[in-house]
C-alpha atoms as a PDB file:
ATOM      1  CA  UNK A   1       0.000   0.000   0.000  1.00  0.00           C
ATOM      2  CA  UNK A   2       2.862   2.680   0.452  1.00  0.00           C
ATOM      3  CA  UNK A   3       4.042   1.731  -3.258  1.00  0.00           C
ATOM      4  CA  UNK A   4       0.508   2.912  -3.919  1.00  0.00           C
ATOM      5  CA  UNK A   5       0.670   6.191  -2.362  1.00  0.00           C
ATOM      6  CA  UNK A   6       4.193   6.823  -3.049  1.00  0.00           C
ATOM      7  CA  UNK A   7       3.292   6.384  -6.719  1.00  0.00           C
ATOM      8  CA  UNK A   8       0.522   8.707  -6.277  1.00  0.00           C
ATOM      9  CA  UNK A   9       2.492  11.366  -4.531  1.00  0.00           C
ATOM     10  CA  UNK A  10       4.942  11.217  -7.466  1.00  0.00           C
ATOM     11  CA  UNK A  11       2.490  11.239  -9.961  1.00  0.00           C
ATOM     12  CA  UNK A  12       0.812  14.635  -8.211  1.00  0.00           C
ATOM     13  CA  UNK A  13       4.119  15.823  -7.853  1.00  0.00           C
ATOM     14  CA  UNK A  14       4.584  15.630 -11.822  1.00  0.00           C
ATOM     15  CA  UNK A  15       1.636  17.548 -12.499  1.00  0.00           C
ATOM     16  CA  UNK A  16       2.204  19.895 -10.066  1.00  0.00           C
ATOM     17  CA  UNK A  17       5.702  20.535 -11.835  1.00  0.00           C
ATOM     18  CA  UNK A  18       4.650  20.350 -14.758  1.00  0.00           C
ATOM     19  CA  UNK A  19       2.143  23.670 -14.320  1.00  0.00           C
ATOM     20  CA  UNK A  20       5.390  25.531 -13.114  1.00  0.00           C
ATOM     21  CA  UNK A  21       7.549  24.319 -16.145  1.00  0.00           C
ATOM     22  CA  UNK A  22       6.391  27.228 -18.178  1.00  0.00           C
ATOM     23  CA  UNK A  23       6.758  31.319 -18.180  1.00  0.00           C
ATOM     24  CA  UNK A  24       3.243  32.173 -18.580  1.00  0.00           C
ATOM     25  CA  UNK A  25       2.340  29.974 -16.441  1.00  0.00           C
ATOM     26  CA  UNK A  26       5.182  31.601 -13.673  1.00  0.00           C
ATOM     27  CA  UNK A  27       4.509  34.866 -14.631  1.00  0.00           C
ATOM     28  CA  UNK A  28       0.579  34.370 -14.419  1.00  0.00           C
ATOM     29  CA  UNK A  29       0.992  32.840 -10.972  1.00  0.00           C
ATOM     30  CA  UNK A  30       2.915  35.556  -9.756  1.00  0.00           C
ATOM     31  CA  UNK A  31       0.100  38.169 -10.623  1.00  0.00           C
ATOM     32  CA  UNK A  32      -2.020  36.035  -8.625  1.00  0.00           C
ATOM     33  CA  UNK A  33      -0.386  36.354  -6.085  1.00  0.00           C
ATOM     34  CA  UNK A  34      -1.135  39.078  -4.320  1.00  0.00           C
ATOM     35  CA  UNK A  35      -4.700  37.928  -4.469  1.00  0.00           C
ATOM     36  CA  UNK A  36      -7.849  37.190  -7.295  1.00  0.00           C
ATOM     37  CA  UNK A  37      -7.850  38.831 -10.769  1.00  0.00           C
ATOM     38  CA  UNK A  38     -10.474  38.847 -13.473  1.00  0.00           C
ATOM     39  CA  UNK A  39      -9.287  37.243 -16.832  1.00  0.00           C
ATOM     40  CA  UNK A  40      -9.362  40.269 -18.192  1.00  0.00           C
ATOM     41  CA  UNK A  41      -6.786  41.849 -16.090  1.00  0.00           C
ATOM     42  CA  UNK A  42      -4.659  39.029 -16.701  1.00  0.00           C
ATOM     43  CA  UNK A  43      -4.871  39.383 -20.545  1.00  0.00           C
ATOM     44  CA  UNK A  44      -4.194  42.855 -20.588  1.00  0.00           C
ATOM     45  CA  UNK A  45      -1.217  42.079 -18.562  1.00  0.00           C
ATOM     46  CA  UNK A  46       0.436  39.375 -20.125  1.00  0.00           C
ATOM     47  CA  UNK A  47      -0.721  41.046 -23.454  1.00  0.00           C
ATOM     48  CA  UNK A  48      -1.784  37.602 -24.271  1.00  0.00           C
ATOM     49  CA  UNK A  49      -4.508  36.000 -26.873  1.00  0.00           C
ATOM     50  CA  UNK A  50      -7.365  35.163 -25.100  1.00  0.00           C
ATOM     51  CA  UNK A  51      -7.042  31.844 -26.317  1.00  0.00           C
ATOM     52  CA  UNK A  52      -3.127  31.291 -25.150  1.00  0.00           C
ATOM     53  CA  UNK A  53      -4.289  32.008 -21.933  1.00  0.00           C
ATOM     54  CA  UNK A  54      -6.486  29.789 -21.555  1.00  0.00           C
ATOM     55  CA  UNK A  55      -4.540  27.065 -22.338  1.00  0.00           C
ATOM     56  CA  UNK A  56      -2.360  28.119 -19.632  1.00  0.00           C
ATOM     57  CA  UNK A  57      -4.945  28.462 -17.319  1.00  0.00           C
ATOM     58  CA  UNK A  58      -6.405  25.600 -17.874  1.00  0.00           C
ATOM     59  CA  UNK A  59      -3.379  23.576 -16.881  1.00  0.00           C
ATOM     60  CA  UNK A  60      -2.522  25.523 -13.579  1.00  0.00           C
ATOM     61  CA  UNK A  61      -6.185  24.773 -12.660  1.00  0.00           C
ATOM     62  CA  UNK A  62      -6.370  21.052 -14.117  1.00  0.00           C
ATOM     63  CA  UNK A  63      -3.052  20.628 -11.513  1.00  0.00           C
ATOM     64  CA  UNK A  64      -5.242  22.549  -8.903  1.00  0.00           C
ATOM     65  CA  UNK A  65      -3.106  25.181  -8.692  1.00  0.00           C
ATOM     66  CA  UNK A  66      -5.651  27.745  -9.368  1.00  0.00           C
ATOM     67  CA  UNK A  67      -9.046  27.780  -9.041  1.00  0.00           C
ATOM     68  CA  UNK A  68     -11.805  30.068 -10.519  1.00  0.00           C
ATOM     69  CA  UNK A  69     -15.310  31.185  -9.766  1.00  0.00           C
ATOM     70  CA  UNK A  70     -17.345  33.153 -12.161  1.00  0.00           C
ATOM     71  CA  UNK A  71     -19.568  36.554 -11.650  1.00  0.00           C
ATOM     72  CA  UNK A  72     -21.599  37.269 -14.610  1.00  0.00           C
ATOM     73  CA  UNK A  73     -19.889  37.109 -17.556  1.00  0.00           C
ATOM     74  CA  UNK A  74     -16.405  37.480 -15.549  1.00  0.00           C
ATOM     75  CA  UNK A  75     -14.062  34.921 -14.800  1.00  0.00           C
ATOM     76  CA  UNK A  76     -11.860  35.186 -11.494  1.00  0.00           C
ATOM     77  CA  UNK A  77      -9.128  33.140 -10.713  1.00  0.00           C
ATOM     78  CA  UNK A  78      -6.927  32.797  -7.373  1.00  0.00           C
ATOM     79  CA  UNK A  79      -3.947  30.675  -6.412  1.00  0.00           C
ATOM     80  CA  UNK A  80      -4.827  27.818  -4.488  1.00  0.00           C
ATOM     81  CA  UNK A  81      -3.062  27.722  -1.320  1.00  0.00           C
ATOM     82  CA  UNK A  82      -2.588  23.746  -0.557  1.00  0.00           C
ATOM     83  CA  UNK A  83      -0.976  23.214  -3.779  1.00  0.00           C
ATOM     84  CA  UNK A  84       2.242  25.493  -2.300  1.00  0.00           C
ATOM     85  CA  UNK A  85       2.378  23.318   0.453  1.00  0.00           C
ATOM     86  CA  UNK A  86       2.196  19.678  -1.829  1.00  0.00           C
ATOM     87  CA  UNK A  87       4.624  21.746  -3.841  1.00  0.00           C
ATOM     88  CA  UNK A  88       6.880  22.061  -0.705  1.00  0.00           C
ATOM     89  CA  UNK A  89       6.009  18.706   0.340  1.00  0.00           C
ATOM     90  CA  UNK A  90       7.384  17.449  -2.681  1.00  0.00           C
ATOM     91  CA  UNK A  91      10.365  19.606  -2.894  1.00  0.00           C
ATOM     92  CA  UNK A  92      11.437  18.225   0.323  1.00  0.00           C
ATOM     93  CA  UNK A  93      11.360  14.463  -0.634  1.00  0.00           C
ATOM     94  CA  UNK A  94      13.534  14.939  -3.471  1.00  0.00           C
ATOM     95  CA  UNK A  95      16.553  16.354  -1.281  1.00  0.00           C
ATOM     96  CA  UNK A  96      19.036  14.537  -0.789  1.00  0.00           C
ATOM     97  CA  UNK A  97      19.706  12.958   3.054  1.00  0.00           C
ATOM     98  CA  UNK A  98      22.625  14.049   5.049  1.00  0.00           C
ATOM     99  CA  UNK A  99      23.537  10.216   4.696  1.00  0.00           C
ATOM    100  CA  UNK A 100      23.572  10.523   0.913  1.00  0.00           C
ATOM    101  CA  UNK A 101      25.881  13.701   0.564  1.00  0.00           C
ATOM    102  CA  UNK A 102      28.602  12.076   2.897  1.00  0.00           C
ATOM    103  CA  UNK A 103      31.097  11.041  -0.076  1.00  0.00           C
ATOM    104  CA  UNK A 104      30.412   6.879  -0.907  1.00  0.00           C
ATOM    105  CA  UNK A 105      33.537   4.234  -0.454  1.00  0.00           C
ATOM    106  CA  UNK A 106      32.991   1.892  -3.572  1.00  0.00           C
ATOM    107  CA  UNK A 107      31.536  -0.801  -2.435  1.00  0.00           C
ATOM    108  CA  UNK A 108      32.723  -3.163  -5.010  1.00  0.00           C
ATOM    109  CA  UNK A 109      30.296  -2.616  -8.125  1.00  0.00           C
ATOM    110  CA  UNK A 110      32.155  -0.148 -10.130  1.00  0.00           C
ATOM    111  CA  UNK A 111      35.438  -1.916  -9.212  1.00  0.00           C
END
């Protein structure tokens, strides 16, 4: 059963890294960051086809790393908070132990 999970938490991780493995993305996350924005203020400030940037939405929220809510015909989106902390989560399985950066004695494989 920890295979299980571990495989999930690596597979969430992915996506997760995968939404941050692009500019627009980065740069649309960090004008969310200071707290919601209408679509439209994120078009005019990325100067960005409408659809470009929904592609790129779409994939921050499909990793849950935004979420949206709509008001009329508006669209707002906000950062989702509990995706930092998988993010960190993550982040902090993937460096290395203490035990691993102590320099290895060959131990007879690569004799």
């Amino acid at each position: 059963m920890a295979t299980m999970t571990r495989a999930a938490d690596t597979h969430r991780a992915a996506g997760l890294f995968h939404a941050l493995s692009d500019e627009t993305r980065l740069a649309l996350i960090g004008m969310l960051r200071d707290g919601e924005r209408c679509v439209c203020e994120l078009q005019d400030s990325l100067g960005a086809a409408q659809s470009r940037l929904s592609f790129h939405l779409k994939v921050l929220k499909d990793a849950g790393v935004v979420n949206d809510r709509k008001e009329g015909r508006w669209v707002y989106y906000a950062l989702t908070p509990d995706a930092f902390g998988e993010l960190e989560d993550a982040v902090a399985e993937l460096k290395p132990s203490r035990r691993a950066l102590a320099v290895r004695r060959t131990s007879g494989c690569c004799d």
